[in-house]
N, C-alpha and C. Protein backbone atom coordinates (compact mmCIF):
# COMPACT_ATOMS: atom_id res chain seq x y z
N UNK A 1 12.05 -25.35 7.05
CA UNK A 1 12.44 -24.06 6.52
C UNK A 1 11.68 -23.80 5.25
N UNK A 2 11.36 -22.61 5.01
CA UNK A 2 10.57 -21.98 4.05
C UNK A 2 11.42 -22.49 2.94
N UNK A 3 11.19 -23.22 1.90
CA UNK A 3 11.97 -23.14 0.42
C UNK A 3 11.27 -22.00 -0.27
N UNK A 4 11.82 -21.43 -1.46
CA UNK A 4 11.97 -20.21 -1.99
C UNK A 4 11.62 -20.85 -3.27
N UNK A 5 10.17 -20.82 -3.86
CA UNK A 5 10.47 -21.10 -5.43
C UNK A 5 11.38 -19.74 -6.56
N UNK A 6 11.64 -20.39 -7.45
CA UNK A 6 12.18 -19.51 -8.49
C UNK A 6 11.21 -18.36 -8.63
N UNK A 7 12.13 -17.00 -8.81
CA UNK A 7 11.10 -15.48 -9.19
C UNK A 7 11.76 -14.85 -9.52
N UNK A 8 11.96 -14.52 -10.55
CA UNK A 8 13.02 -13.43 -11.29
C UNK A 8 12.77 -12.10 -10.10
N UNK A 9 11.90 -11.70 -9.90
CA UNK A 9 11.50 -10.36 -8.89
C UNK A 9 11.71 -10.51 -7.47
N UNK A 10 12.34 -11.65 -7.27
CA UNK A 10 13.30 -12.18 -5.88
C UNK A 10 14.39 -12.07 -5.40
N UNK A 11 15.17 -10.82 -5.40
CA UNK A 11 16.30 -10.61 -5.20
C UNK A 11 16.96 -10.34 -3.96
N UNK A 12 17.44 -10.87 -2.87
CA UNK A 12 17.62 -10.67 -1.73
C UNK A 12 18.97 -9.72 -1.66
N UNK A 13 18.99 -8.35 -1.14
CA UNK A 13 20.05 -7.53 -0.54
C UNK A 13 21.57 -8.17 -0.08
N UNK A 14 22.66 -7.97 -0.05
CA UNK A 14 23.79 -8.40 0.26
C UNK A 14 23.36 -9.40 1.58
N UNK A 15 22.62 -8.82 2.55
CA UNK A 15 22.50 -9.49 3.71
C UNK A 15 21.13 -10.12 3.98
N UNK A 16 20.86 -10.67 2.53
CA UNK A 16 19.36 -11.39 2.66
C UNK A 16 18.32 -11.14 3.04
N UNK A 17 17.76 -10.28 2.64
CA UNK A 17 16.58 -9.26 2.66
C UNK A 17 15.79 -9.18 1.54
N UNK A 18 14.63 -9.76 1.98
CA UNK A 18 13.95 -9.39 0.16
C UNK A 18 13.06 -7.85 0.70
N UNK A 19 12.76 -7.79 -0.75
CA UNK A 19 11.13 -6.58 -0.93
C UNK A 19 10.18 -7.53 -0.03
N UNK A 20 9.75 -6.57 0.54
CA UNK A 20 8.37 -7.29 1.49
C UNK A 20 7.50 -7.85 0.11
N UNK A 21 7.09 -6.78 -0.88
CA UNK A 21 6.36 -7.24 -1.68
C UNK A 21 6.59 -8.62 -2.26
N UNK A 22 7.50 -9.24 -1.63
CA UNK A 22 8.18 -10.63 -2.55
C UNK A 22 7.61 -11.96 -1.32
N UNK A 23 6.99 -11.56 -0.53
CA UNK A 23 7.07 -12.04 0.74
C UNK A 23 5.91 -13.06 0.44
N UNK A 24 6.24 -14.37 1.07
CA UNK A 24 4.97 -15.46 0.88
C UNK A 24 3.86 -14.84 1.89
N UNK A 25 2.79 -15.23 1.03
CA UNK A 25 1.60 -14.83 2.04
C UNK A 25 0.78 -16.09 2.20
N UNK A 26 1.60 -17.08 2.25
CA UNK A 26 0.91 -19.03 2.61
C UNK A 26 0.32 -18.69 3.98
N UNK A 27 0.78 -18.16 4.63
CA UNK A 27 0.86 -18.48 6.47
C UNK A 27 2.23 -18.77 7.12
N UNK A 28 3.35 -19.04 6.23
CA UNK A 28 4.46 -19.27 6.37
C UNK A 28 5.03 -18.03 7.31
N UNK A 29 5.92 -18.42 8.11
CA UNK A 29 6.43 -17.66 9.48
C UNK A 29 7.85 -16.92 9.07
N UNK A 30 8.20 -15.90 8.86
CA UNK A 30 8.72 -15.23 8.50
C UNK A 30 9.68 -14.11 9.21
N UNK A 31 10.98 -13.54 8.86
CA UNK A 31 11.30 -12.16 9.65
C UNK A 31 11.05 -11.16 8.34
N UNK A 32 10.81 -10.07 9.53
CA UNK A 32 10.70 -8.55 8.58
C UNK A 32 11.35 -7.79 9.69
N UNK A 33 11.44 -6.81 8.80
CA UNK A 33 11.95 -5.38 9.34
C UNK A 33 11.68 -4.46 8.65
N UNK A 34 12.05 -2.92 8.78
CA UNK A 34 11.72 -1.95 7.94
C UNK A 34 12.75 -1.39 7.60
N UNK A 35 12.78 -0.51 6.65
CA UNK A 35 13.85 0.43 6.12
C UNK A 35 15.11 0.45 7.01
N UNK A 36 14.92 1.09 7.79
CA UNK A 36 15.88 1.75 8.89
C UNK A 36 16.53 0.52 10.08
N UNK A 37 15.80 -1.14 10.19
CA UNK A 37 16.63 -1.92 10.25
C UNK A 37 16.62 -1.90 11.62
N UNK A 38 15.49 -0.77 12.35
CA UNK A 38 15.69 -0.19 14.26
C UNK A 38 14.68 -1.75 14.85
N UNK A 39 14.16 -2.61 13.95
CA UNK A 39 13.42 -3.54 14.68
C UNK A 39 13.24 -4.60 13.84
N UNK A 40 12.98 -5.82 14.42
CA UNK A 40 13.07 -7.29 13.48
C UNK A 40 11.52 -8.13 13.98
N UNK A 41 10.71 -8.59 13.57
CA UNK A 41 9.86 -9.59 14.45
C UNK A 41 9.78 -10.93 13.42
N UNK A 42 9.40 -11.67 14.22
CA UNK A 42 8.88 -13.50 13.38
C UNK A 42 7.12 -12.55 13.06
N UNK A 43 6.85 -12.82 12.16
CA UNK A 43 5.34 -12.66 11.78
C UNK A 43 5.04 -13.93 10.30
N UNK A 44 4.00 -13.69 10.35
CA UNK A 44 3.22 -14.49 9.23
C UNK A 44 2.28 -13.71 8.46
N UNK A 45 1.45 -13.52 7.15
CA UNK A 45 0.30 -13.11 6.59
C UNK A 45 -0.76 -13.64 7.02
N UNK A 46 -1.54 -13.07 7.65
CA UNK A 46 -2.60 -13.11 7.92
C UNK A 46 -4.38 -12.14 8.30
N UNK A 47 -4.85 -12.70 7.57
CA UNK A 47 -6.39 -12.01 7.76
C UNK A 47 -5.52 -10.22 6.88
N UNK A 48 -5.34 -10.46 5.95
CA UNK A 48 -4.77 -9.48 5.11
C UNK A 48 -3.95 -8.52 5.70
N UNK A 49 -2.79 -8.44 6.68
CA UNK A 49 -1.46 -8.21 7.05
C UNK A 49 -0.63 -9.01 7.93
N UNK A 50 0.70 -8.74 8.22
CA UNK A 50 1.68 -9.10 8.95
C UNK A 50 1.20 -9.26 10.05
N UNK A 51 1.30 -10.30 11.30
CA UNK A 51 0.81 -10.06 12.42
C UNK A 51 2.07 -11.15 13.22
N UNK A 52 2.18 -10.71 15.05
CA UNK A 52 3.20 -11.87 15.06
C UNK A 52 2.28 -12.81 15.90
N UNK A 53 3.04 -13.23 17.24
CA UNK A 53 2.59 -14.42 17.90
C UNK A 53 1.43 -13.08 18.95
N UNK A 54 1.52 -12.61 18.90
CA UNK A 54 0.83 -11.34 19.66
C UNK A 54 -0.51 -10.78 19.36
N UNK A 55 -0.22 -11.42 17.90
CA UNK A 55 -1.39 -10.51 16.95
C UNK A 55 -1.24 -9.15 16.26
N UNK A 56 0.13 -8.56 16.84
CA UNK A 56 0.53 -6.89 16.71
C UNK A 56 0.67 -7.06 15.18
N UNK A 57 0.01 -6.28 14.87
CA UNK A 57 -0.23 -5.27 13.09
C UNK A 57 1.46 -4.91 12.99
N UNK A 58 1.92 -5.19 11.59
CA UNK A 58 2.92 -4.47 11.30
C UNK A 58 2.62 -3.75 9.53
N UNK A 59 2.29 -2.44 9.48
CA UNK A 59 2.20 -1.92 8.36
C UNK A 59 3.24 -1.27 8.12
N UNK A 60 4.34 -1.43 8.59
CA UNK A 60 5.61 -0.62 8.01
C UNK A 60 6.64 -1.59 7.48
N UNK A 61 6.36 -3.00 8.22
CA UNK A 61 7.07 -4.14 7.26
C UNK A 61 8.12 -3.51 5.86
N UNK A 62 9.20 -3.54 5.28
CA UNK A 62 9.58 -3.36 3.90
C UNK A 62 10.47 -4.28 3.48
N UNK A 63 10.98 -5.19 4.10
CA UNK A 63 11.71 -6.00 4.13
C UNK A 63 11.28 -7.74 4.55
N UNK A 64 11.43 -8.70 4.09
CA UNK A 64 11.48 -10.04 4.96
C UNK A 64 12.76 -10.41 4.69
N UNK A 65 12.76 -11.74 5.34
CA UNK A 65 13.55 -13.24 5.19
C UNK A 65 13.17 -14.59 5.78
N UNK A 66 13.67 -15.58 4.62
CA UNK A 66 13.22 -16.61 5.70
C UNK A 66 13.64 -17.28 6.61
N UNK A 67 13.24 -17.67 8.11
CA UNK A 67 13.61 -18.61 9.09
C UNK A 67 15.13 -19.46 8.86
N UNK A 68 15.57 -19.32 9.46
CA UNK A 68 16.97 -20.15 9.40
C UNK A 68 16.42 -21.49 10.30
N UNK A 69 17.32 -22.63 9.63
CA UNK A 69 16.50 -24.19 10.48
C UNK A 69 17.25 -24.16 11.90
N UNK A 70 16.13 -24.80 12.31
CA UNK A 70 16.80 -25.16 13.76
C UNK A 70 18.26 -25.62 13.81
N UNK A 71 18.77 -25.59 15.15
CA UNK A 71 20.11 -26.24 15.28
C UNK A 71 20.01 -27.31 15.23
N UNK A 72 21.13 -28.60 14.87
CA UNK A 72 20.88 -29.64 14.85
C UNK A 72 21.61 -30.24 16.25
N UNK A 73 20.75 -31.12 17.21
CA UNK A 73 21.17 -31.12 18.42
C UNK A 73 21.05 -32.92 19.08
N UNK A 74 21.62 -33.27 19.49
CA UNK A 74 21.28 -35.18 19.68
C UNK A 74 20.13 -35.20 20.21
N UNK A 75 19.08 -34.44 20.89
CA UNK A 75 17.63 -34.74 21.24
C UNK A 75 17.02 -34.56 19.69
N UNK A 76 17.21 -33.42 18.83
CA UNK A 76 17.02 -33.52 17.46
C UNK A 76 16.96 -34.41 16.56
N UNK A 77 18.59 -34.72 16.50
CA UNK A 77 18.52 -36.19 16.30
C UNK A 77 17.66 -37.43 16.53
N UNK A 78 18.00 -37.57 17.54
CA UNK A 78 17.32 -38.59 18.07
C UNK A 78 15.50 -38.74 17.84
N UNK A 79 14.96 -37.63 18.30
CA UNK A 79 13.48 -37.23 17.50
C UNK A 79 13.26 -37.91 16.22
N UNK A 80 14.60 -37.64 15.51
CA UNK A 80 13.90 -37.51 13.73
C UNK A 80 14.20 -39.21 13.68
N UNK A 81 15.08 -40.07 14.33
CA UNK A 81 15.04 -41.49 14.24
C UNK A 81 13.77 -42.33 14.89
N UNK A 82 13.60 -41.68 16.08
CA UNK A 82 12.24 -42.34 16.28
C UNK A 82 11.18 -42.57 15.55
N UNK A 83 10.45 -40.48 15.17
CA UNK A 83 9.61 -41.10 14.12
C UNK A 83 10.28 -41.43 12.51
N UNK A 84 11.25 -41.78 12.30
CA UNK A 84 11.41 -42.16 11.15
C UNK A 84 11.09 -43.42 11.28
N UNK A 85 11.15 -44.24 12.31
CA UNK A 85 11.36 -46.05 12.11
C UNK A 85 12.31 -46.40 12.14
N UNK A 86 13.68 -45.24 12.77
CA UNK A 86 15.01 -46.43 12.74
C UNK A 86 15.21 -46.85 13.93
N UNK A 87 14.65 -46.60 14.75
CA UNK A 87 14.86 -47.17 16.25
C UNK A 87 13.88 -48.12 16.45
């Protein structure tokens, strides 16, 4: 999951929404939406805009958030013991 450094100009909406303008532009995978809230996609910054797994341009973006972590699930589990070395 995306961690969030400290930014005074980071203020997320009641329901966790920042200013797009607040939005990492690492490559980090992201949701947006726009104003009106009629559509959501996963996109990332890239080649100087929003694009998703599609490639589709989003210039109306006004909003992000970041990724919520996966569920935690016993194949999950189990994954993160293998490569850790406890098995």
């Amino acid at each position: 999951m995306l961690s969030l450094p400290e930014d005074e100009n980071r203020v997320a909406d009641a329901n966790g929404w920042y200013p797009i303008d607040t939005a990492p532009k690492d490559g980090s995978w992201v949701w947006v939406t726009e104003d009106s809230g009629t559509w959501m996609d996963m996109v990332r910054w890239r080649n100087g805009h929003w694009s998703n797994f599609q490639m589709s341009v989003f210039h109306d973006a006004s909003h992000w958030r970041p990724l919520p972590q996966p569920p935690i699930t016993e194949s999950r589990e189990n994954a993160r013991e293998l490569f850790s070395g406890r098995r």
